[in-house]
Protein backbone atom coordinates (compact mmCIF):
# COMPACT_ATOMS: atom_id res chain seq x y z
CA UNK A 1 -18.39 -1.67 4.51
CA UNK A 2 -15.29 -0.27 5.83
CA UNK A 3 -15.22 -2.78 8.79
CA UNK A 4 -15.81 -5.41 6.46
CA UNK A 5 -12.99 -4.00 4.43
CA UNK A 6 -10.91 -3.75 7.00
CA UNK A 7 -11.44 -7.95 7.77
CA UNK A 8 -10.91 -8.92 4.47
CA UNK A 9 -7.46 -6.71 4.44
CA UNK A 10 -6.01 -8.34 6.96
CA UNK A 11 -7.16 -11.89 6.32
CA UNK A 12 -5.55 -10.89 2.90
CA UNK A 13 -2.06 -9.68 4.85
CA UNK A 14 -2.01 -12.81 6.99
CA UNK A 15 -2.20 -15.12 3.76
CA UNK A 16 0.64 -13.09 1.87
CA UNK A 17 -1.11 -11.27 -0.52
CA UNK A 18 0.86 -9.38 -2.83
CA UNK A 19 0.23 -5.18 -2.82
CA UNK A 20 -1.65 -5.49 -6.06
CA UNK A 21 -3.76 -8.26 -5.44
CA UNK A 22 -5.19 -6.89 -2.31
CA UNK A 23 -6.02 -3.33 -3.92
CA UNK A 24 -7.82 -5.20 -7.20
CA UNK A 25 -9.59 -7.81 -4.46
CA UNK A 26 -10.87 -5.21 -2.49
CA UNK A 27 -11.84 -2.87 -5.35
CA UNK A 28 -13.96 -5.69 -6.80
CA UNK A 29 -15.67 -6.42 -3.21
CA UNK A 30 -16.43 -2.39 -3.07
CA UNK A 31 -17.93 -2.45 -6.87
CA UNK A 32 -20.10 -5.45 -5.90
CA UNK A 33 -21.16 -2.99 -2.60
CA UNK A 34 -21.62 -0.14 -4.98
CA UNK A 35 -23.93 -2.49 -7.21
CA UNK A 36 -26.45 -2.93 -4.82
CA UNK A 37 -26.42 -0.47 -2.59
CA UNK A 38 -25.80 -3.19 0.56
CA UNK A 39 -22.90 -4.40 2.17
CA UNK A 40 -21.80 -7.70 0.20
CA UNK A 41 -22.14 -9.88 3.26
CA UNK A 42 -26.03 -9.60 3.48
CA UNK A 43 -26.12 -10.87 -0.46
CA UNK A 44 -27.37 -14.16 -1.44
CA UNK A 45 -26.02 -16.18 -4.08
CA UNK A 46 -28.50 -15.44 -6.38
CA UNK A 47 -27.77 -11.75 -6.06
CA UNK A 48 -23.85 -12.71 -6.78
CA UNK A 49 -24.73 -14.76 -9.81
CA UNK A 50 -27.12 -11.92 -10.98
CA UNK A 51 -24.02 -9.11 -10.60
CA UNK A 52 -21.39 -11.49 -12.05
CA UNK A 53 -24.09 -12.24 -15.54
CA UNK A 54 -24.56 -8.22 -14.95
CA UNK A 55 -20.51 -7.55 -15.51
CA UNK A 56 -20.16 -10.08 -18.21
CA UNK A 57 -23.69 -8.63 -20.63
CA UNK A 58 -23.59 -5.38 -19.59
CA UNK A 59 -20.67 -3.84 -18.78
CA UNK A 60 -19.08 -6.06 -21.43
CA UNK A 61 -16.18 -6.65 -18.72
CA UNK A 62 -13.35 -8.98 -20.19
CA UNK A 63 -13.26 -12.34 -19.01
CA UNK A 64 -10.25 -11.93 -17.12
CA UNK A 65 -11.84 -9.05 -14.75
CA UNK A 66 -14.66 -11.25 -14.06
CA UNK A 67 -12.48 -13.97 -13.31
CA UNK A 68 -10.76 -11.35 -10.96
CA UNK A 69 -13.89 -10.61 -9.74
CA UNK A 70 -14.90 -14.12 -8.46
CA UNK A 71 -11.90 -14.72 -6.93
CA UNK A 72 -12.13 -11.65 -4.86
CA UNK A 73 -15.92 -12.50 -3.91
CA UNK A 74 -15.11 -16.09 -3.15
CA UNK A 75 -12.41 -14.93 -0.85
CA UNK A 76 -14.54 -12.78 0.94
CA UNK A 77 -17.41 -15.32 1.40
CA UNK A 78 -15.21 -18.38 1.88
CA UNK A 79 -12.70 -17.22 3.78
CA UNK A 80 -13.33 -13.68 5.73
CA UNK A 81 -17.09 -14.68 6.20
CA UNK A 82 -16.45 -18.44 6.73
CA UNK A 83 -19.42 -19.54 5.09
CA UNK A 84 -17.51 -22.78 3.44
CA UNK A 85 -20.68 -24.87 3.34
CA UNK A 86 -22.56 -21.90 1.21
CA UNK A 87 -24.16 -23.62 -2.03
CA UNK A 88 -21.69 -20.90 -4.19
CA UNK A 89 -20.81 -22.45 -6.55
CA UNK A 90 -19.89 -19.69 -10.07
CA UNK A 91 -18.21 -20.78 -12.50
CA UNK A 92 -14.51 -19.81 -13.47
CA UNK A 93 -15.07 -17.94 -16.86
CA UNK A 94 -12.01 -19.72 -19.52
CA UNK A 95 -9.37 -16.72 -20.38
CA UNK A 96 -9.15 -17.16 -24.08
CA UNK A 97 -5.78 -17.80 -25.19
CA UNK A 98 -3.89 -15.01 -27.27
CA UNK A 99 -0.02 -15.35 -27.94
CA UNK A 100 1.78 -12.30 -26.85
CA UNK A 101 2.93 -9.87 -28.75
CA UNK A 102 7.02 -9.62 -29.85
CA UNK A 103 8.58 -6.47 -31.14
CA UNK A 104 11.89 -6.99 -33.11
CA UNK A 105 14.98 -6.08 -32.06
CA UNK A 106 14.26 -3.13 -34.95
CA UNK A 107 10.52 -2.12 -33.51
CA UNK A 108 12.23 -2.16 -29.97
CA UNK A 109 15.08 -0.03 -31.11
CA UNK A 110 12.34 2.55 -32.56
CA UNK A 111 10.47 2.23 -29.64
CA UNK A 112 13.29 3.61 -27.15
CA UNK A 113 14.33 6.34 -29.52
CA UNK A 114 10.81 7.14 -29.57
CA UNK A 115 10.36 7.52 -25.72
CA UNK A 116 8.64 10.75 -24.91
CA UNK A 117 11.84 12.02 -21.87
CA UNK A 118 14.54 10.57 -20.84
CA UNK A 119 12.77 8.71 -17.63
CA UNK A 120 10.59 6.85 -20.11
CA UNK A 121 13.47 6.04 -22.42
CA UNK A 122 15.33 4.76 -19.64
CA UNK A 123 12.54 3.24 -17.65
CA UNK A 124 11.33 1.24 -21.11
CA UNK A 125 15.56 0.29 -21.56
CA UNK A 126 15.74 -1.41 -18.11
CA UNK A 127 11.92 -3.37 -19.22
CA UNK A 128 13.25 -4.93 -22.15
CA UNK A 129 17.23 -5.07 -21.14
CA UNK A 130 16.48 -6.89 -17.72
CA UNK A 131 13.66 -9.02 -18.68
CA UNK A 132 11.35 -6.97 -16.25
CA UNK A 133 7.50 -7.38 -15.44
CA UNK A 134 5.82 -3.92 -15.72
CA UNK A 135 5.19 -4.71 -11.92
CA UNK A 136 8.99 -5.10 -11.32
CA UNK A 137 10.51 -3.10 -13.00
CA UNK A 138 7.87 0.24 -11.50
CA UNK A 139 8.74 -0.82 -7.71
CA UNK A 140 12.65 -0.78 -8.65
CA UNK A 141 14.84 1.41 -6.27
CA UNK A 142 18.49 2.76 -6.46
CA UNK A 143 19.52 0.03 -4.43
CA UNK A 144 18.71 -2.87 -5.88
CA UNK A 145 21.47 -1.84 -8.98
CA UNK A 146 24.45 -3.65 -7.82
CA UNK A 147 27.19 -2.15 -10.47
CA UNK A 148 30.50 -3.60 -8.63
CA UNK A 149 32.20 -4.95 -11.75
CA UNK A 150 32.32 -9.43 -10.39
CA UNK A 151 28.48 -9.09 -9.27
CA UNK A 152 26.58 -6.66 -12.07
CA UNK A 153 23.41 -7.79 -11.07
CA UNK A 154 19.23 -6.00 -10.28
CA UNK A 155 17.74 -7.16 -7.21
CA UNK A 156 13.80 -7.47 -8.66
CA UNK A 157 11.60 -7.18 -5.75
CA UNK A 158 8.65 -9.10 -5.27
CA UNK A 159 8.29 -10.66 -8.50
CA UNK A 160 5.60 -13.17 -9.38
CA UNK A 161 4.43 -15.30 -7.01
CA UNK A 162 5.84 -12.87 -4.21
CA UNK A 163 9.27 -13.69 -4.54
CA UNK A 164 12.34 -11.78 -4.79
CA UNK A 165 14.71 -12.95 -7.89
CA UNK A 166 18.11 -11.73 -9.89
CA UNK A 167 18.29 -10.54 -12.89
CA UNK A 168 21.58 -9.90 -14.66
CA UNK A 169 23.05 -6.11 -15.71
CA UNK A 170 24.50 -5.73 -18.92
CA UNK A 171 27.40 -3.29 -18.85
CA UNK A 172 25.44 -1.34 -21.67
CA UNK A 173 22.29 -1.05 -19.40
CA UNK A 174 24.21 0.13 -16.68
CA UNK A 175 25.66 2.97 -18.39
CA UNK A 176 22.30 3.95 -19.41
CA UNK A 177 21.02 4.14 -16.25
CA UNK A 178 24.37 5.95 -14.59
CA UNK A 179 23.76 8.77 -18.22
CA UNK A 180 19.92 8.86 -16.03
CA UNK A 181 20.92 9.22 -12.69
CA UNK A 182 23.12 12.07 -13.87
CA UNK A 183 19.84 13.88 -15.05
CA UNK A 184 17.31 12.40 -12.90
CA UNK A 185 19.26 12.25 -9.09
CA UNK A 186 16.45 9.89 -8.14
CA UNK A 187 16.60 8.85 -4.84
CA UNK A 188 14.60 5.71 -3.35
CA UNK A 189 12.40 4.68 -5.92
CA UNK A 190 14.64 4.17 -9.39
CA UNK A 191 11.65 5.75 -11.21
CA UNK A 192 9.97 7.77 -8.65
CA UNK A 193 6.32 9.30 -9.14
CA UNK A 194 6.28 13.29 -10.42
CA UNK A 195 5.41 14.17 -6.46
CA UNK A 196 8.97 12.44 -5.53
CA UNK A 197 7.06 10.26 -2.77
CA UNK A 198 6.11 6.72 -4.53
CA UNK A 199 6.90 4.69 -7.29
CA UNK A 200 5.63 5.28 -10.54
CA UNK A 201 2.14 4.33 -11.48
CA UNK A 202 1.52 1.25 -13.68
CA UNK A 203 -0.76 3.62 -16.01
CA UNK A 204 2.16 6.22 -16.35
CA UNK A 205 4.23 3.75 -17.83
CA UNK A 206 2.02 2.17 -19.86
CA UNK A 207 1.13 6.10 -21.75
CA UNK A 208 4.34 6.21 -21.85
CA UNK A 209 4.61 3.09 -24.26
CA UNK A 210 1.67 3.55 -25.99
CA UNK A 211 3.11 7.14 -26.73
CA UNK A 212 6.46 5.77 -28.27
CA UNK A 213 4.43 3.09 -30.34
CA UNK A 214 2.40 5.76 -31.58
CA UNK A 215 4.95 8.28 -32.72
CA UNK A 216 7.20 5.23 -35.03
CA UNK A 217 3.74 4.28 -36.25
């Protein structure tokens, strides 16, 4: 598997791929390796079908992780094992449709004052001040704050689609994050991991919301 892995990474570098995509396409790949005990490139179709029905009745995995999953096996088979005249032919599972949830300006004001330390406070501040994707706003670093009084902007790295954007900086959101920096000195990485030597992790952030939404609840 890991030479296989190792092909499918870089097929997946030479396309583009963005850092998260590649780590949830592989993981999928090794779960389907895991399944059966074989590397996935001496499967059948059959076997595929059989592992896909297996995620969807047993695990009771969400449609959207299946869908995830699908993509990552047609990729493989496709494109890193060029078999593009394979009968594969799966189904896309339909993502039902939910609206997203809003929090008022009230529930959002709770929320912050709520926040568990001052990084979360903060961190959850720049989210819903700049507009930020939970992947944006975790891969943020010192630098991208541009605080010069005519530009007052946050360089947002890698958004969706890959793409770098701007997003404006309120004068009220910068002074929260100068009152942080004071505290915090963080260097690099705007919201560093505890070891000081990576961003933060997606799941960190998200404890830390569901940990404010539980304590105004």
């Amino acid at each position: 598997m890991s030479a296989l892995r190792q092909q499918m990474n870089e097929a997946m570098v030479l396309r583009g791929f963005a850092e998260r995509t590649k780590e949830t396409y592989l993981a999928c790949v090794s779960a389907l390796a895991k399944h059966y005990r074989r590397s996935p490139d001496t499967l059948d179709t059959a076997a595929i079908q059989a592992y896909l029905l297996h995620l969807i009745t047993e695990r009771k995995l969400t449609y959207a992780s299946v869908n995830q999953a699908v993509c990552a096996i047609r990729f493989l088979f496709v494109v890193v094992l060029g078999q593009r005249d394979a009968a594969f032919d799966i189904p896309m599972a339909k993502v039902p449709k939910r609206l997203p949830q809003i929090l008022t300006r009230e529930e959002v004001t709770r929320l912050l004052s709520n926040a568990r330390d001052i990084r979360a406070r903060t961190l959850l501040t720049t989210t819903y001040a700049a507009g930020l994707r939970l992947s944006e706003v975790c891969t943020l670093q010192v630098g991208d704050i541009e605080s010069s009084p005519e530009r007052m902007y946050i360089k947002v790295r890698q958004g969706k689609g890959g793409k770098d954007r701007y997003t404006l900086l309120s004068p009220r959101l910068l002074e929260t994050l100068r009152v942080y920096w004071q505290a915090c000195r963080p260097k690099g990485w705007l919201f560093p991991n505890r070891a000081g030597n990576g961003p933060i992790d997606h799941s960190t952030v998200q404890r830390s919301y569901q940990a404010a939404r539980e304590a105004w609840h």
